[in-house]
C-alpha atoms as a PDB file:
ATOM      1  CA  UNK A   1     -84.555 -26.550  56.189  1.00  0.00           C
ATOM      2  CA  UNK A   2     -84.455 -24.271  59.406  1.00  0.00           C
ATOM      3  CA  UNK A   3     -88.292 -22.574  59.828  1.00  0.00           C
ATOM      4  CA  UNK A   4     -88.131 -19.052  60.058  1.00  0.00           C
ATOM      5  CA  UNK A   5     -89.891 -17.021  62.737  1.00  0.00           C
ATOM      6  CA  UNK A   6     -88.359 -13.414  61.802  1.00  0.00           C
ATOM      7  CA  UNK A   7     -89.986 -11.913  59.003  1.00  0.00           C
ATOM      8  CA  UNK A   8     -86.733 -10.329  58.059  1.00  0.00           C
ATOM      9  CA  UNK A   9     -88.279  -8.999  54.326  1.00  0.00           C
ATOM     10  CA  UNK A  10     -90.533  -6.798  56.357  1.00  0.00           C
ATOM     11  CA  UNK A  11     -87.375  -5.195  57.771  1.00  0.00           C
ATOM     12  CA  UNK A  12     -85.377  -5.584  54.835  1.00  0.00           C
ATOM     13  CA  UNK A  13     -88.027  -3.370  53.078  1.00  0.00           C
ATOM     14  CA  UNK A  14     -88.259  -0.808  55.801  1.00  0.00           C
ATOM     15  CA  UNK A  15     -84.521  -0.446  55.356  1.00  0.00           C
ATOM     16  CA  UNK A  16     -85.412   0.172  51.785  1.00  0.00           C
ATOM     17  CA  UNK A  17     -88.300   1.990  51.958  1.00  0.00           C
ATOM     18  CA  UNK A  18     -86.698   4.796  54.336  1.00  0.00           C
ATOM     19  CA  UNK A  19     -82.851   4.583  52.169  1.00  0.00           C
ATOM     20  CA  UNK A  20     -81.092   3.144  55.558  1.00  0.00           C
ATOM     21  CA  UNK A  21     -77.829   1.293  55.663  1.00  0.00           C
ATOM     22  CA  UNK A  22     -77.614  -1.655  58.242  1.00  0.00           C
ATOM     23  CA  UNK A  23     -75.709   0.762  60.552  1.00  0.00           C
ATOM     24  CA  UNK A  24     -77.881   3.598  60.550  1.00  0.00           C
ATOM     25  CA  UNK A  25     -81.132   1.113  60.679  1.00  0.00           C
ATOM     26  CA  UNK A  26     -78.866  -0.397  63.991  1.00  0.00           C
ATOM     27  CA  UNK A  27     -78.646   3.063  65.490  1.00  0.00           C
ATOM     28  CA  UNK A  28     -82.016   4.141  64.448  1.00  0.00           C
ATOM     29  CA  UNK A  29     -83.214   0.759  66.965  1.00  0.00           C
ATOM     30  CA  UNK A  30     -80.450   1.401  69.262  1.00  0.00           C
ATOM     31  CA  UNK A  31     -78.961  -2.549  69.081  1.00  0.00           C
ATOM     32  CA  UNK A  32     -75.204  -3.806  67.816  1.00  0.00           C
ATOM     33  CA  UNK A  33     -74.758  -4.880  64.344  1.00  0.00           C
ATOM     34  CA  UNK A  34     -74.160  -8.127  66.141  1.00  0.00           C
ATOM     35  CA  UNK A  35     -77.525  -8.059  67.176  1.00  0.00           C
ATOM     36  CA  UNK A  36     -78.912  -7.326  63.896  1.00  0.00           C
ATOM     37  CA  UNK A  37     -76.864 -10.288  62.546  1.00  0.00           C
ATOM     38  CA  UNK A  38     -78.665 -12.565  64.991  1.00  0.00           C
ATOM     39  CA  UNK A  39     -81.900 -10.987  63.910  1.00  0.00           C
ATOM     40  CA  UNK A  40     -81.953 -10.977  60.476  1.00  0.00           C
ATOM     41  CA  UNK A  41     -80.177 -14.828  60.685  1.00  0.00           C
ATOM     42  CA  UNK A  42     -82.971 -15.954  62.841  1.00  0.00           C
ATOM     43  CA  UNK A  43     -80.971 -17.117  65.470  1.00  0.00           C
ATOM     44  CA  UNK A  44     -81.405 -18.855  68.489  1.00  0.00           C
ATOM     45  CA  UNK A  45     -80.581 -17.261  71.585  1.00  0.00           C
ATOM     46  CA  UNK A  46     -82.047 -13.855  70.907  1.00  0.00           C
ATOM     47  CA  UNK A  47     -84.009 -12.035  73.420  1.00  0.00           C
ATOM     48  CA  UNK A  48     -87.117 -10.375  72.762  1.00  0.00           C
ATOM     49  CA  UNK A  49     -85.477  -6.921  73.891  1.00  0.00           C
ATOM     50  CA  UNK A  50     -83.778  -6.213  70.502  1.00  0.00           C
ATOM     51  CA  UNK A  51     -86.881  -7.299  68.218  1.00  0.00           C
ATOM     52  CA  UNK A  52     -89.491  -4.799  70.807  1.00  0.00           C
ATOM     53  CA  UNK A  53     -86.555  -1.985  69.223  1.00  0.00           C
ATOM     54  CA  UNK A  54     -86.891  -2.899  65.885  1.00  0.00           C
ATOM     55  CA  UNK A  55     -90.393  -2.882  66.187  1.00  0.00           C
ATOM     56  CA  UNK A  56     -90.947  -0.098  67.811  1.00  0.00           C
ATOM     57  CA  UNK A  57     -88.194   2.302  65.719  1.00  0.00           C
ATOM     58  CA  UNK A  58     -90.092   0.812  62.887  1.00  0.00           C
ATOM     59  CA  UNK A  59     -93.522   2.229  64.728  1.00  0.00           C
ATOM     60  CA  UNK A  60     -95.119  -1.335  64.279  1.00  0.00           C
ATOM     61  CA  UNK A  61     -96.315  -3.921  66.908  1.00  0.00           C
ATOM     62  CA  UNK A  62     -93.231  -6.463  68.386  1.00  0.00           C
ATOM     63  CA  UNK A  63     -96.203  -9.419  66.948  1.00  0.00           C
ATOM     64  CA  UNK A  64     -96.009  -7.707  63.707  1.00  0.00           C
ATOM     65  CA  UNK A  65     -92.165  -8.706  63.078  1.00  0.00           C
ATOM     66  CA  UNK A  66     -92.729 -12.445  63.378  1.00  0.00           C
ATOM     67  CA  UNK A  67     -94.281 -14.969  60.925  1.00  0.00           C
ATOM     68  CA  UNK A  68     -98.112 -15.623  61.669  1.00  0.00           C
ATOM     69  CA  UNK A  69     -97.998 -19.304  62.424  1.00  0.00           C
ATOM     70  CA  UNK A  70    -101.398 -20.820  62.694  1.00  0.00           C
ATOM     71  CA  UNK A  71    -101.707 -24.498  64.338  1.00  0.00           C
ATOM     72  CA  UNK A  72    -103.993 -27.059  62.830  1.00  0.00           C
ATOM     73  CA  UNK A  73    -106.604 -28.600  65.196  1.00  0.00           C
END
């Protein structure tokens, strides 16, 4: 199983939260629904541009949209 790094249910229920469709919540950030795709699929590849303008249309911090992943020492 692929580990995540998106917390995508933190956008999903923004998207709820606010009554936006996937295409409004694209032009809201100002990215492609390709883009979104790629987000919300966690895939490789993606720059850090489109997640700073989720984050910031979503008025959080960029660190905020990934998973908190805490090493063991």
């Amino acid at each position: 199983m692929k580990e995540k790094f998106i917390n995508y249910e933190l956008i999903e229920n923004f998207m709820k939260e606010n009554s936006l469709s996937k295409t409004a919540f694209c032009k809201m950030c100002k990215i492609s629904p390709v883009t979104f795709a790629k987000i919300m699929g966690d895939e490789q590849g993606l720059t850090v541009l489109p997640v700073f303008k989720v984050a910031k249309a979503m008025g959080i911090h960029i660190k905020d949209i990934f998973y908190n992943r805490k090493t063991k020492r």
